[in-house]
Protein backbone atom coordinates (compact mmCIF):
# COMPACT_ATOMS: atom_id res chain seq x y z
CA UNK A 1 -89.51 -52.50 12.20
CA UNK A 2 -90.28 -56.09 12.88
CA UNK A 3 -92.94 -56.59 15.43
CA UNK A 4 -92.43 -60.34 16.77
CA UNK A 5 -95.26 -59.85 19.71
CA UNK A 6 -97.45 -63.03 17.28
CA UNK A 7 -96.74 -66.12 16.21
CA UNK A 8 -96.05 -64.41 12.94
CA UNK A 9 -93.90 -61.66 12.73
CA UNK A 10 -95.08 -58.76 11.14
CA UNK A 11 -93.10 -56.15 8.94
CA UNK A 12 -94.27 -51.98 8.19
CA UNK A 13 -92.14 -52.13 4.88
CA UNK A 14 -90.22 -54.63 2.57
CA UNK A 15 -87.12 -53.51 4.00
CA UNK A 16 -87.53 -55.75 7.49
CA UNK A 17 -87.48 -58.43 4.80
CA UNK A 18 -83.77 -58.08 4.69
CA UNK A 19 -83.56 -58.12 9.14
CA UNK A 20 -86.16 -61.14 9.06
CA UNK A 21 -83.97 -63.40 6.75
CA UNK A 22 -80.40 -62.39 8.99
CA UNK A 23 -82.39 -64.02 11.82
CA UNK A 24 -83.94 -66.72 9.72
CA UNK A 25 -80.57 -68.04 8.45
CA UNK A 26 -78.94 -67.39 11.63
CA UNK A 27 -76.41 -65.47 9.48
CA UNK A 28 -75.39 -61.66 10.53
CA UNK A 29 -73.40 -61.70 7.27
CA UNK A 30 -76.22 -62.34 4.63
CA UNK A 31 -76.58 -60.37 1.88
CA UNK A 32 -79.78 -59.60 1.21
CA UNK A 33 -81.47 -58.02 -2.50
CA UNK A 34 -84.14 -57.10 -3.54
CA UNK A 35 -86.47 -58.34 -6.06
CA UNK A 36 -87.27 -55.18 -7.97
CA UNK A 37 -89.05 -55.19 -11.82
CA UNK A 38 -86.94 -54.62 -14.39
CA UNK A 39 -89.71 -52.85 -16.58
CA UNK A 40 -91.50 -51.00 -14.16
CA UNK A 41 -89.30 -50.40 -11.38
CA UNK A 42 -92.37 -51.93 -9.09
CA UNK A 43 -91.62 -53.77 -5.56
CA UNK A 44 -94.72 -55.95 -5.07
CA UNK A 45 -95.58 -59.55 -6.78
CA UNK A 46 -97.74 -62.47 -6.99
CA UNK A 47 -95.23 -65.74 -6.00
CA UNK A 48 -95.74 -68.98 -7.82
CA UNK A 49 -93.47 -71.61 -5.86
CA UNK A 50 -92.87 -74.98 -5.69
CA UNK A 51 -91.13 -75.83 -2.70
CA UNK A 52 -90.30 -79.68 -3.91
CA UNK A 53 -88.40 -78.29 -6.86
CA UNK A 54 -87.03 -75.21 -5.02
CA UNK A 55 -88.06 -72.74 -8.12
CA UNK A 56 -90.09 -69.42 -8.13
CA UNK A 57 -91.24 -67.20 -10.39
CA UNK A 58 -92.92 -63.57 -9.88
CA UNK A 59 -95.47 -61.28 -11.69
CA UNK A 60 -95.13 -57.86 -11.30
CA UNK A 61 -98.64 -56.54 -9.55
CA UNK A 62 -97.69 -53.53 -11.83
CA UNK A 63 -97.23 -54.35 -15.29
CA UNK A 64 -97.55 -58.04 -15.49
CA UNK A 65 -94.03 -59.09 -16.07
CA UNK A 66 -93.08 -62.51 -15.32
CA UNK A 67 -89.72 -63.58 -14.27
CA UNK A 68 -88.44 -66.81 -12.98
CA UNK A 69 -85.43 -66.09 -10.35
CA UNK A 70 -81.92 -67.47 -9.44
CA UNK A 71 -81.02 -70.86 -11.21
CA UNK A 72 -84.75 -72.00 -10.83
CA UNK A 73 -85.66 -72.01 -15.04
CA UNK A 74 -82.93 -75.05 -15.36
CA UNK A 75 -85.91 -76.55 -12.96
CA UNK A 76 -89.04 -75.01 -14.01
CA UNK A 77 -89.92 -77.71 -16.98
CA UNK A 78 -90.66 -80.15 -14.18
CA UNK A 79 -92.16 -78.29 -11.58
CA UNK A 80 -95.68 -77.48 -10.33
CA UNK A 81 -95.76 -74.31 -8.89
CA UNK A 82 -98.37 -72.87 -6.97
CA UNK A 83 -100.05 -69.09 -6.67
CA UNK A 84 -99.17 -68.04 -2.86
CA UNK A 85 -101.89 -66.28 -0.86
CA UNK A 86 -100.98 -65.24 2.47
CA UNK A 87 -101.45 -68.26 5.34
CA UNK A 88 -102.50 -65.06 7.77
CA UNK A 89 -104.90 -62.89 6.14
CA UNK A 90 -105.96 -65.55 3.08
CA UNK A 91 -106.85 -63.24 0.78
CA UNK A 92 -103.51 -61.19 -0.55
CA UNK A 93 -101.27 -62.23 -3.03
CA UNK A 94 -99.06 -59.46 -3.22
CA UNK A 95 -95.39 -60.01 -1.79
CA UNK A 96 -92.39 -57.74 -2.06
CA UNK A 97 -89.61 -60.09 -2.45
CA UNK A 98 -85.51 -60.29 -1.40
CA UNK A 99 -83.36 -62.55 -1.99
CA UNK A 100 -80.67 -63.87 0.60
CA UNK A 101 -77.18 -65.03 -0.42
CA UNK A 102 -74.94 -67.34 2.77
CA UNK A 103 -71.28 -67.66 1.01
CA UNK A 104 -68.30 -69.90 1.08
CA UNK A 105 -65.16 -68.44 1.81
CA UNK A 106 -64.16 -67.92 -1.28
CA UNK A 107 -67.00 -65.42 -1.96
CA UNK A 108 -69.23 -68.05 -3.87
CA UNK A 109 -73.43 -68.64 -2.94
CA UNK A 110 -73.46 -71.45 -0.53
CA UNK A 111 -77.28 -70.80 0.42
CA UNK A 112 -79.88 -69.35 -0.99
CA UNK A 113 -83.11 -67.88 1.17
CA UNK A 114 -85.98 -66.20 -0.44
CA UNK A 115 -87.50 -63.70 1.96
CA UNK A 116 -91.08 -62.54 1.19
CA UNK A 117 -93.46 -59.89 3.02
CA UNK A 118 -97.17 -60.00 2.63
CA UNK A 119 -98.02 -56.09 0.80
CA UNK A 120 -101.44 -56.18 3.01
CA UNK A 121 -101.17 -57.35 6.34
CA UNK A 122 -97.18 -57.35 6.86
CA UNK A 123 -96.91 -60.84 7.49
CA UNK A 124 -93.26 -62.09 6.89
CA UNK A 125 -91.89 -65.57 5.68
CA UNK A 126 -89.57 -67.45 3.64
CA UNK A 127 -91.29 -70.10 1.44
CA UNK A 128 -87.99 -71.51 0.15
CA UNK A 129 -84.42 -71.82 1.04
CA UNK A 130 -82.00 -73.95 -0.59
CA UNK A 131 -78.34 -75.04 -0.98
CA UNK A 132 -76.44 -74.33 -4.14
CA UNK A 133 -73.73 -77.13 -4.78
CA UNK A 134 -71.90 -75.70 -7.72
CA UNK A 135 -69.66 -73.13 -8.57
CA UNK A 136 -68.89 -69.99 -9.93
CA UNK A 137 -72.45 -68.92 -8.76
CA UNK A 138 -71.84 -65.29 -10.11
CA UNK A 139 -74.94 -65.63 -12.81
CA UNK A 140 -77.49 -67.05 -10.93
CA UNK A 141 -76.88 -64.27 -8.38
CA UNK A 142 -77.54 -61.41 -10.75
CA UNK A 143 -80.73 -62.95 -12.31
CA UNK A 144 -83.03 -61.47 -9.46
């Protein structure tokens, strides 16, 4: 449940990610996915980000596994992203991760929103959203 009593809205689990980014975006419709490790099935990351290029990878807290999401590796060669630690408690760099899709009418990603939920203090956020301009959109969807 999200507590929005602060400034920053807090979060008990990584599934008030997924209510967080439907108010975010302003979108009831969103769908919303989350970022789960392929190898180790974990649900909690560091977040390197850079917001000018839109593009994020994550490394599984787990087992180490890196992974850059979405459509962001066709930008990654000239980006500088940045290790997150949480703005509120400044000391955690541990997110679970989801991924919001907006669509077109025709089914196709129209916005992207990348919902994120500090693993320590709760702390939820959204450290990049962007519009996706091309089409079909079905592989950068399933790369999360």
């Amino acid at each position: 449940m999200i507590d929005k009593s602060k400034k920053y809205w807090t979060g008990d689990s990584a599934d008030d990610i997924s209510e967080y980014l439907r108010l975010y975006s302003e979108d009831d419709n969103i769908d919303v996915k989350p970022v789960i490790c392929h190898s180790c099935g974990n649900d909690s990351f560091e977040l390197r980000v850079d917001q000018n290029e839109d593009v994020i990878q994550v490394k599984c807290t787990n087992c180490g596994t890196k992974k850059i999401l979405l459509d962001c590796d066709e930008f990654w060669e000239d980006a500088r992203p940045r290790l997150r630690k949480c703005p509120i408690c400044k000391s955690c760099k541990s997110y679970n991760v989801s991924v919001g899709f907006t669509r077109r009418e025709n089914g196709s990603v129209k916005w992207v929103y990348i919902g994120n939920r500090c693993t320590n203090c709760g702390t939820l956020g959204s450290y990049l959203d962007w519009k996706i301009d091309y089409e079909p959109t079905d592989e950068m969807e399933q790369n999360i």
